[in-house]
Structures are given as structure tokens and as C-alpha cells.
PDB file of N, CA and C in Angstrom:
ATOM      1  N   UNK A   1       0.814  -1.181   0.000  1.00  0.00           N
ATOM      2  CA  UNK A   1       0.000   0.000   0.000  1.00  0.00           C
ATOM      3  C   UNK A   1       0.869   1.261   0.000  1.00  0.00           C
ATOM      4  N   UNK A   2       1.732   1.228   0.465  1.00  0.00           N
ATOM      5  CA  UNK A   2       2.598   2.631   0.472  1.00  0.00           C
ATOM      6  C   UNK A   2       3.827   2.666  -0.726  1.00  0.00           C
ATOM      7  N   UNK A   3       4.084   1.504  -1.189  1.00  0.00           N
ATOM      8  CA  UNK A   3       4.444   1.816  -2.410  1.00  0.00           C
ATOM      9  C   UNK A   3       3.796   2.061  -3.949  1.00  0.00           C
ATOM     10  N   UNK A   4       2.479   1.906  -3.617  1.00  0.00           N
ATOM     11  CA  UNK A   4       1.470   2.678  -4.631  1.00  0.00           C
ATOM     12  C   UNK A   4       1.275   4.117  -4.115  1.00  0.00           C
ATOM     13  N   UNK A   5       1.469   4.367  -2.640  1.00  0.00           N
ATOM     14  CA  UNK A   5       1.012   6.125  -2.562  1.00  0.00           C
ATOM     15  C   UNK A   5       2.961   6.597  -3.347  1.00  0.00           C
ATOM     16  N   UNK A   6       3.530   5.902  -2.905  1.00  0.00           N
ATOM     17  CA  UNK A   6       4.450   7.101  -3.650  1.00  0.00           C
ATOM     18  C   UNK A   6       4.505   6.679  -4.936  1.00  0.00           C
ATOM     19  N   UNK A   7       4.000   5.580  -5.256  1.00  0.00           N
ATOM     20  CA  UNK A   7       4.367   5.740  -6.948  1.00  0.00           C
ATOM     21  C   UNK A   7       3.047   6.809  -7.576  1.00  0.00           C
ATOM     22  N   UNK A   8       1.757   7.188  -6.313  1.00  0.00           N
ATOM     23  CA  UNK A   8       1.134   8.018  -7.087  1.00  0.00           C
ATOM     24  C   UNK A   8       1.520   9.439  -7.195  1.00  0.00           C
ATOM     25  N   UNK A   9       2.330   9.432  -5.689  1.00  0.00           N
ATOM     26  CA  UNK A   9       3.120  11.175  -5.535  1.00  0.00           C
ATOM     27  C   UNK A   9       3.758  11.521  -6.451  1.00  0.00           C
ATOM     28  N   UNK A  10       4.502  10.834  -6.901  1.00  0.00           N
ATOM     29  CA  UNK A  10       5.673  10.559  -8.078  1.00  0.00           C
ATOM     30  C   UNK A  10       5.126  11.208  -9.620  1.00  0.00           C
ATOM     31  N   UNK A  11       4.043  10.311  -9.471  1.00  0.00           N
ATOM     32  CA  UNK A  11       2.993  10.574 -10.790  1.00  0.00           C
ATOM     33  C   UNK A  11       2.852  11.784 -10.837  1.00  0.00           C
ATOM     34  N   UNK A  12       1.873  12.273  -9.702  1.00  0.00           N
ATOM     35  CA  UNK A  12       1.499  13.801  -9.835  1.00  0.00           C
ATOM     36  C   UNK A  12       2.370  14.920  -9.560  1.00  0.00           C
ATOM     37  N   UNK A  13       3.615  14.681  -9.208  1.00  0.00           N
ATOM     38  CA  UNK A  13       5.065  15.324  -9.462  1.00  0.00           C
ATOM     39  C   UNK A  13       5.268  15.515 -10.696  1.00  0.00           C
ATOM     40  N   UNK A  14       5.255  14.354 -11.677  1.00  0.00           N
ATOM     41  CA  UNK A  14       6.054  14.806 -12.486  1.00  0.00           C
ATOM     42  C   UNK A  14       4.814  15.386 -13.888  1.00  0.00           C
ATOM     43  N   UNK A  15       3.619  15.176 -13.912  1.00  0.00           N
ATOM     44  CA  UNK A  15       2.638  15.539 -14.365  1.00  0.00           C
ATOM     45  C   UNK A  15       2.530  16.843 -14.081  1.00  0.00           C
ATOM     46  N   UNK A  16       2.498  17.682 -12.820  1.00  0.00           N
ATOM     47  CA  UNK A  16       2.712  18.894 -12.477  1.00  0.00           C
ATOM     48  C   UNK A  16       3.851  20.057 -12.944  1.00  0.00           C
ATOM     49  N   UNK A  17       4.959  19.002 -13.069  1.00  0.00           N
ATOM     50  CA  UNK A  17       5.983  19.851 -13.420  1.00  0.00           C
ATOM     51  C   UNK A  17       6.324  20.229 -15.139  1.00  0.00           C
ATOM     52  N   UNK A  18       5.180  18.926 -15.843  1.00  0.00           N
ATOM     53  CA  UNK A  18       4.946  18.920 -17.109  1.00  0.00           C
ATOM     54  C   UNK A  18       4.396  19.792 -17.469  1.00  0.00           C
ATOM     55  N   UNK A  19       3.642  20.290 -16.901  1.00  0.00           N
ATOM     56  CA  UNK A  19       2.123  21.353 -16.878  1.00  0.00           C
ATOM     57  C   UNK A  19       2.742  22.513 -17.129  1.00  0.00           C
ATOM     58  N   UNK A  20       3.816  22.691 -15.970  1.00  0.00           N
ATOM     59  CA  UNK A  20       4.454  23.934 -15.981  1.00  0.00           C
ATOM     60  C   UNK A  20       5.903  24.306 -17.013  1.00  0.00           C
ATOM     61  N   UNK A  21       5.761  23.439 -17.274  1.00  0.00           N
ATOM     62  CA  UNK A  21       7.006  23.539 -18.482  1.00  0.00           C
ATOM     63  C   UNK A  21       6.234  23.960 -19.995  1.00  0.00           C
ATOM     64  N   UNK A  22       5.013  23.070 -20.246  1.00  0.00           N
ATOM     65  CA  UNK A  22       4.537  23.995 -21.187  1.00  0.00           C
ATOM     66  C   UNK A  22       3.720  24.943 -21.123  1.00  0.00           C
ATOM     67  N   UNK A  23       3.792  26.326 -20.854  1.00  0.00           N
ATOM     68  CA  UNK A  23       3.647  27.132 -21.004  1.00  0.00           C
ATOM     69  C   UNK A  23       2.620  27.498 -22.519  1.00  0.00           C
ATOM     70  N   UNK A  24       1.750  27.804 -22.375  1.00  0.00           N
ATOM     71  CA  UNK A  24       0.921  28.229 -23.873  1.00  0.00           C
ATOM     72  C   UNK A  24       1.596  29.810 -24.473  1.00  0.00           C
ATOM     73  N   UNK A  25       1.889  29.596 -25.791  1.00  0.00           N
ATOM     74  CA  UNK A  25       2.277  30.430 -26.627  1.00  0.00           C
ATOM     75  C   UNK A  25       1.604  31.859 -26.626  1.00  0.00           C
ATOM     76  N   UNK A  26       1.543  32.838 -26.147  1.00  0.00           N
ATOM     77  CA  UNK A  26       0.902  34.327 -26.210  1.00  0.00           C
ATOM     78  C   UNK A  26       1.555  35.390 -26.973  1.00  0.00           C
ATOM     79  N   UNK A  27       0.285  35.567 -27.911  1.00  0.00           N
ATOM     80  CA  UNK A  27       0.622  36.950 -28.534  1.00  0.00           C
ATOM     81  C   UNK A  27       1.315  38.098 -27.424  1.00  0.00           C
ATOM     82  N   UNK A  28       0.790  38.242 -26.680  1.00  0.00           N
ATOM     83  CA  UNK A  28       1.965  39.695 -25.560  1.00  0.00           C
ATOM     84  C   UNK A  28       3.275  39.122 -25.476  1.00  0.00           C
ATOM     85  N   UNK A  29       3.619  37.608 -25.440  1.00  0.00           N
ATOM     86  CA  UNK A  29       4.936  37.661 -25.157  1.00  0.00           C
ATOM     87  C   UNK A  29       5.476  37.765 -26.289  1.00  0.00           C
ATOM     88  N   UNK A  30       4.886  37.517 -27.652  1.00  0.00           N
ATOM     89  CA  UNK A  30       5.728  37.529 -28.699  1.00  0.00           C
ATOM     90  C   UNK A  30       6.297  39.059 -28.551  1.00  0.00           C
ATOM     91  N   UNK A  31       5.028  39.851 -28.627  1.00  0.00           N
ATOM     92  CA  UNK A  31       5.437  41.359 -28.560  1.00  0.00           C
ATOM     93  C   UNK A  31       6.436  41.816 -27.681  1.00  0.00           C
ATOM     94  N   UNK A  32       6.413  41.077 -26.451  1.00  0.00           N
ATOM     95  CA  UNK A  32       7.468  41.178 -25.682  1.00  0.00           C
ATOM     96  C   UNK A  32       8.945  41.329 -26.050  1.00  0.00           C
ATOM     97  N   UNK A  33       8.804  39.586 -26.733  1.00  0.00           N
ATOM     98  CA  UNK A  33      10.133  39.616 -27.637  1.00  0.00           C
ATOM     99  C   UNK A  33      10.553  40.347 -28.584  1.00  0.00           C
ATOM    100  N   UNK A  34       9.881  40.648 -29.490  1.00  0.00           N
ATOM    101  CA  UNK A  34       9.424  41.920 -30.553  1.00  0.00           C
ATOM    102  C   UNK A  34      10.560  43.327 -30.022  1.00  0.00           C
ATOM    103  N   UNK A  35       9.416  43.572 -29.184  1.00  0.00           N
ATOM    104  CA  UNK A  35      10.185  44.905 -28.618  1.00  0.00           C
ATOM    105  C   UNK A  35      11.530  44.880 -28.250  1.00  0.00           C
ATOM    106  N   UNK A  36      11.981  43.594 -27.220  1.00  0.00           N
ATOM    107  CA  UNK A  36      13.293  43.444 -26.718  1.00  0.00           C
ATOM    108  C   UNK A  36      14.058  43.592 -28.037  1.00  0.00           C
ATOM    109  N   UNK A  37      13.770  42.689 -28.813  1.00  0.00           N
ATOM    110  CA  UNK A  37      14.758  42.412 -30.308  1.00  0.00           C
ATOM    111  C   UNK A  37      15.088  44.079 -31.051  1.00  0.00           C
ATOM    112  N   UNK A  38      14.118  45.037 -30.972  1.00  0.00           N
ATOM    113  CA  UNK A  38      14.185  46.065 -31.220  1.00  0.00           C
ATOM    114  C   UNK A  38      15.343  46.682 -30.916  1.00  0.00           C
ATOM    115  N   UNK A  39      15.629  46.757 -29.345  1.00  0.00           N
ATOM    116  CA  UNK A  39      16.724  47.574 -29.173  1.00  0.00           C
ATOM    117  C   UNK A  39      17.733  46.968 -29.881  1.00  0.00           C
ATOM    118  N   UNK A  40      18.401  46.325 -30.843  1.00  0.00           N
ATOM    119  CA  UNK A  40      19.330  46.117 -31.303  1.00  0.00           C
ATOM    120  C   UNK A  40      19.280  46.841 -32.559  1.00  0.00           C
ATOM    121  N   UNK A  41      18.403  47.647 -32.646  1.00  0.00           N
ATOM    122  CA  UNK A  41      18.724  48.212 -34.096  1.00  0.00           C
ATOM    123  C   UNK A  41      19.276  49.616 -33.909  1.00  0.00           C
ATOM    124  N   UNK A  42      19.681  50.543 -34.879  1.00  0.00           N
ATOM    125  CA  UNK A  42      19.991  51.839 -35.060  1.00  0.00           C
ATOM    126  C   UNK A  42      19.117  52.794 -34.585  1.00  0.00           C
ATOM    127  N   UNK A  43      19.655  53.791 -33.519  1.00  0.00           N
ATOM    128  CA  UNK A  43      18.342  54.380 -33.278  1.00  0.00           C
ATOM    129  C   UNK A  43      17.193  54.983 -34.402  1.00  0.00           C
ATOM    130  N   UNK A  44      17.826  54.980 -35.297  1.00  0.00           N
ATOM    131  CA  UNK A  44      16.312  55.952 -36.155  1.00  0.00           C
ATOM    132  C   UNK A  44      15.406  54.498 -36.878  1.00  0.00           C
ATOM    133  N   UNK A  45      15.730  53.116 -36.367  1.00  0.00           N
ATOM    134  CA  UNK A  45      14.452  52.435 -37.166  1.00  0.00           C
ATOM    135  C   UNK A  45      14.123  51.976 -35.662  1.00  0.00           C
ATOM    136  N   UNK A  46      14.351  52.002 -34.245  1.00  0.00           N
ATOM    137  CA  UNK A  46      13.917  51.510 -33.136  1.00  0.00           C
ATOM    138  C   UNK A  46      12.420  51.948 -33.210  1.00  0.00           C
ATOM    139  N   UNK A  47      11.886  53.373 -33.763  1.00  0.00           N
ATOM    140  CA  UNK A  47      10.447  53.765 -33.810  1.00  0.00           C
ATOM    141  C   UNK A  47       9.360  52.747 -34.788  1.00  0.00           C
ATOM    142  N   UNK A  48      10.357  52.645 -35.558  1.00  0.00           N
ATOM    143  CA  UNK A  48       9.556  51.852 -37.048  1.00  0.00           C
ATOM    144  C   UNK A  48       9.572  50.169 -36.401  1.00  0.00           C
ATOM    145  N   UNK A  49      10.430  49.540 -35.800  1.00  0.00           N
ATOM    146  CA  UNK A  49      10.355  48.201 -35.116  1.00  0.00           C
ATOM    147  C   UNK A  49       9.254  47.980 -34.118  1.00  0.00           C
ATOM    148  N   UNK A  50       9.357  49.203 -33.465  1.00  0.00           N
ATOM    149  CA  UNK A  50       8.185  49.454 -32.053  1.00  0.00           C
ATOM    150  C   UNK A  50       7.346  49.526 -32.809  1.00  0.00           C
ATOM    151  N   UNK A  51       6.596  50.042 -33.843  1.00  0.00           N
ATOM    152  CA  UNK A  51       5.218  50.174 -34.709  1.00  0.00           C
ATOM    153  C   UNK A  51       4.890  48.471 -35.374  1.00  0.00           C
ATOM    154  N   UNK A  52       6.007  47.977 -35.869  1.00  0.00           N
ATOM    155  CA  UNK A  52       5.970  46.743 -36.294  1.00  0.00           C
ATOM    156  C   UNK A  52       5.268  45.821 -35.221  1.00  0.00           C
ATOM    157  N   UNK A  53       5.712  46.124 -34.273  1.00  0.00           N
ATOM    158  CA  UNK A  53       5.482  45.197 -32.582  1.00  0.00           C
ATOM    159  C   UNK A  53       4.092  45.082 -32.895  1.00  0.00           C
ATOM    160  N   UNK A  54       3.803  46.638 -32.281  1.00  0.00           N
ATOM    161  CA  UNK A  54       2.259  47.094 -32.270  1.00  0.00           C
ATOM    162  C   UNK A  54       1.328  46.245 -33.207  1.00  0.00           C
ATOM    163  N   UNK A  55       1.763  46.263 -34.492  1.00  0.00           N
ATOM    164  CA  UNK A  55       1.080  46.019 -35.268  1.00  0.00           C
ATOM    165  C   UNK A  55       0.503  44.462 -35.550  1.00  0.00           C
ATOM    166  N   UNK A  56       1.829  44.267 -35.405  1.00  0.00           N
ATOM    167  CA  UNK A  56       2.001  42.576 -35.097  1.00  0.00           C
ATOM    168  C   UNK A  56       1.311  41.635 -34.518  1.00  0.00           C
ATOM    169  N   UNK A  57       1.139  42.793 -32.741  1.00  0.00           N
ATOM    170  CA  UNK A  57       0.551  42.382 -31.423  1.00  0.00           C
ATOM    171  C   UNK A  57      -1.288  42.321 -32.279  1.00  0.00           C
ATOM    172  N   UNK A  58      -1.451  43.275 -32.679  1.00  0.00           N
ATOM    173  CA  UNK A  58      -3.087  43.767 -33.357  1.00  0.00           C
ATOM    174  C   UNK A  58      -3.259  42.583 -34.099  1.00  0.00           C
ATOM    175  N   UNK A  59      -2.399  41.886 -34.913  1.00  0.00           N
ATOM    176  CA  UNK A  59      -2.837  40.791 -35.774  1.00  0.00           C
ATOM    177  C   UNK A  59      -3.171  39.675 -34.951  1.00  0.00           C
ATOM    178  N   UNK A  60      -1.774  39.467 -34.288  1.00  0.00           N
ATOM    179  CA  UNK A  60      -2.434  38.681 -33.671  1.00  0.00           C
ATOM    180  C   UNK A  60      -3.520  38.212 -32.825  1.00  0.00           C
ATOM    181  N   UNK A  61      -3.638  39.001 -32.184  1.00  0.00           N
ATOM    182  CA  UNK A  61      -5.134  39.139 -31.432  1.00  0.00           C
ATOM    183  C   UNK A  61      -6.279  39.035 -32.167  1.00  0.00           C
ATOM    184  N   UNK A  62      -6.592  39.356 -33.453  1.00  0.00           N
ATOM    185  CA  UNK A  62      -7.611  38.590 -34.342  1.00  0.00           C
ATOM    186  C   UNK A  62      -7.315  37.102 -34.828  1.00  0.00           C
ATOM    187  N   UNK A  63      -6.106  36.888 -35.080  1.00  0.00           N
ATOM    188  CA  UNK A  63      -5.644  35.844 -36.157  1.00  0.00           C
ATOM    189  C   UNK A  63      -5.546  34.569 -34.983  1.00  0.00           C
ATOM    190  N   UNK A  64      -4.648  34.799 -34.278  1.00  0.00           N
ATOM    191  CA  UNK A  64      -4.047  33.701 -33.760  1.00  0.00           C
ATOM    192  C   UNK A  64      -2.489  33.808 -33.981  1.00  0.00           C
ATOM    193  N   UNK A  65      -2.057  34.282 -35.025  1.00  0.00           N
ATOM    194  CA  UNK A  65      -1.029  34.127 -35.647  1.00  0.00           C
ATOM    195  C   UNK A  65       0.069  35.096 -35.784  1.00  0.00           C
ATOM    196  N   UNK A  66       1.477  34.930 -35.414  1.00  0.00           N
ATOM    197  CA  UNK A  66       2.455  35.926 -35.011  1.00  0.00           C
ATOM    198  C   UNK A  66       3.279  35.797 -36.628  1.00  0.00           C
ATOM    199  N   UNK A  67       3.664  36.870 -37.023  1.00  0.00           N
ATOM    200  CA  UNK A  67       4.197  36.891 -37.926  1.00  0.00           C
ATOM    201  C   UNK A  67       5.729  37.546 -38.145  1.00  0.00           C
ATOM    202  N   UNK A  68       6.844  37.519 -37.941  1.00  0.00           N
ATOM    203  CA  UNK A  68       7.844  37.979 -37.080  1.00  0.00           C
ATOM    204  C   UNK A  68       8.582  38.275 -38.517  1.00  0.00           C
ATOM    205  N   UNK A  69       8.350  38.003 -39.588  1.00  0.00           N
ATOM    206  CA  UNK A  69       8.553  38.929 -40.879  1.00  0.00           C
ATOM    207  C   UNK A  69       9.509  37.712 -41.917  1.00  0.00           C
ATOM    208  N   UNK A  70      10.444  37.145 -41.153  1.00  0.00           N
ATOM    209  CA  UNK A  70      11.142  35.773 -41.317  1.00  0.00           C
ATOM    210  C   UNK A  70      10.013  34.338 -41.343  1.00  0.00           C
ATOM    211  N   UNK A  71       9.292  34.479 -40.473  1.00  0.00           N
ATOM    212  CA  UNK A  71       8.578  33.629 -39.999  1.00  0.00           C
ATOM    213  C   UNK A  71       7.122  33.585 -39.533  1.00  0.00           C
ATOM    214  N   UNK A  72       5.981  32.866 -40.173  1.00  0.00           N
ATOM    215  CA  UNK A  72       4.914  32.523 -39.752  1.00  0.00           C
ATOM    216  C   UNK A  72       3.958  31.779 -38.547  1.00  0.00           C
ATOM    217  N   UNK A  73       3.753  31.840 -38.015  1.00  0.00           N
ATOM    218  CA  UNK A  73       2.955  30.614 -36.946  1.00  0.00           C
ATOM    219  C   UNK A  73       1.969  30.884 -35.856  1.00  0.00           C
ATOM    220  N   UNK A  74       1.080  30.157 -36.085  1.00  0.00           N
ATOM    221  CA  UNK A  74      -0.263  30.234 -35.545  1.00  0.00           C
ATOM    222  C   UNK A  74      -0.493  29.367 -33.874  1.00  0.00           C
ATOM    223  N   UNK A  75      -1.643  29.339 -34.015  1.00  0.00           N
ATOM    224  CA  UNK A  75      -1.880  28.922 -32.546  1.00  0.00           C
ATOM    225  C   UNK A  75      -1.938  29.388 -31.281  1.00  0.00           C
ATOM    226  N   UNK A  76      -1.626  30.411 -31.354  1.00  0.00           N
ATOM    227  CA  UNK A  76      -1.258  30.957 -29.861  1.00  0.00           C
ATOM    228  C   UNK A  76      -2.246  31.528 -29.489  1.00  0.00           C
ATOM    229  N   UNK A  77      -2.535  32.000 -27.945  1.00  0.00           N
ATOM    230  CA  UNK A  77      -3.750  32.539 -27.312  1.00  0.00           C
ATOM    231  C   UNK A  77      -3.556  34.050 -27.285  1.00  0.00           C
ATOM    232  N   UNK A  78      -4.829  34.028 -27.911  1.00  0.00           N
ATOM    233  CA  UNK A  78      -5.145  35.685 -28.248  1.00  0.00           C
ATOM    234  C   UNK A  78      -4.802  36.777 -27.089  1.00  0.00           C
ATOM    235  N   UNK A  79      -3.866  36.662 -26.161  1.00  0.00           N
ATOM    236  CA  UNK A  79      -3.908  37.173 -25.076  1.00  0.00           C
ATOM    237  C   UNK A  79      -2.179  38.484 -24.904  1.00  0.00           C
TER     238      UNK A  79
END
């Protein structure tokens, strides 16, 4: 009997820690990233990158879908 309770602790350990590892994909964090990636540019296109963000963030929130200019992909929560 007590080596079924810890093989169930065990279970819901590592099921828990699964949970928290995936993380669901969000439009704000893309923007997040967006923006961070920004400061690496020259100051006179940092305004035009920050508008890109913005804009980005707006799509996604209808679409689903982040579009990072290189790259396409959907799924993520409108949030």
C-alpha cells in the first residue's frame, strides 16, 4: 500500500511539473520579444520596429497568428 502512494506522488510530481514547463504560446509575449529584439537596431528604425510590434501584437489578437517577418505561426492565445 505505500508503495502505490508514492508511486502516485511521483505521478502527480512529475505531471505537475509537465504542466508547468509547457507554457501556452501568447501573442503579448511575442510582442514582448518583438520589442526586446528592437533595441538592437539603429536608433532611427527603433520607432519603425516598435510600430511593427504594435502592429504585429493587433494581428495577432484577431488571427491567432504571429508573424515575425522571417517567420509565420499560428496557434497561440489571443492574449
Amino acid at each position: 500500500m505505500k508503495v502505490h502512494a508514492i508511486a502516485v506522488g511521483i505521478g502527480l510530481i512529475l505531471l505537475s511539473a509537465q504542466a508547468t514547463l509547457a507554457d501556452p504560446m501568447k501573442c503579448t509575449n511575442e510582442e514582448k520579444t518583438c520589442v526586446t529584439n528592437c533595441s538592437k537596431f539603429a536608433r532611427t528604425t527603433v520607432q519603425q520596429c516598435l510600430e511593427g510590434c504594435r502592429m504585429s501584437r493587433m494581428i495577432c489578437l484577431r488571427t491567432g497568428c504571429w508573424d515575425s517577418g522571417t517567420s509565420r505561426y499560428c496557434g497561440l492565445m489571443k492574449q
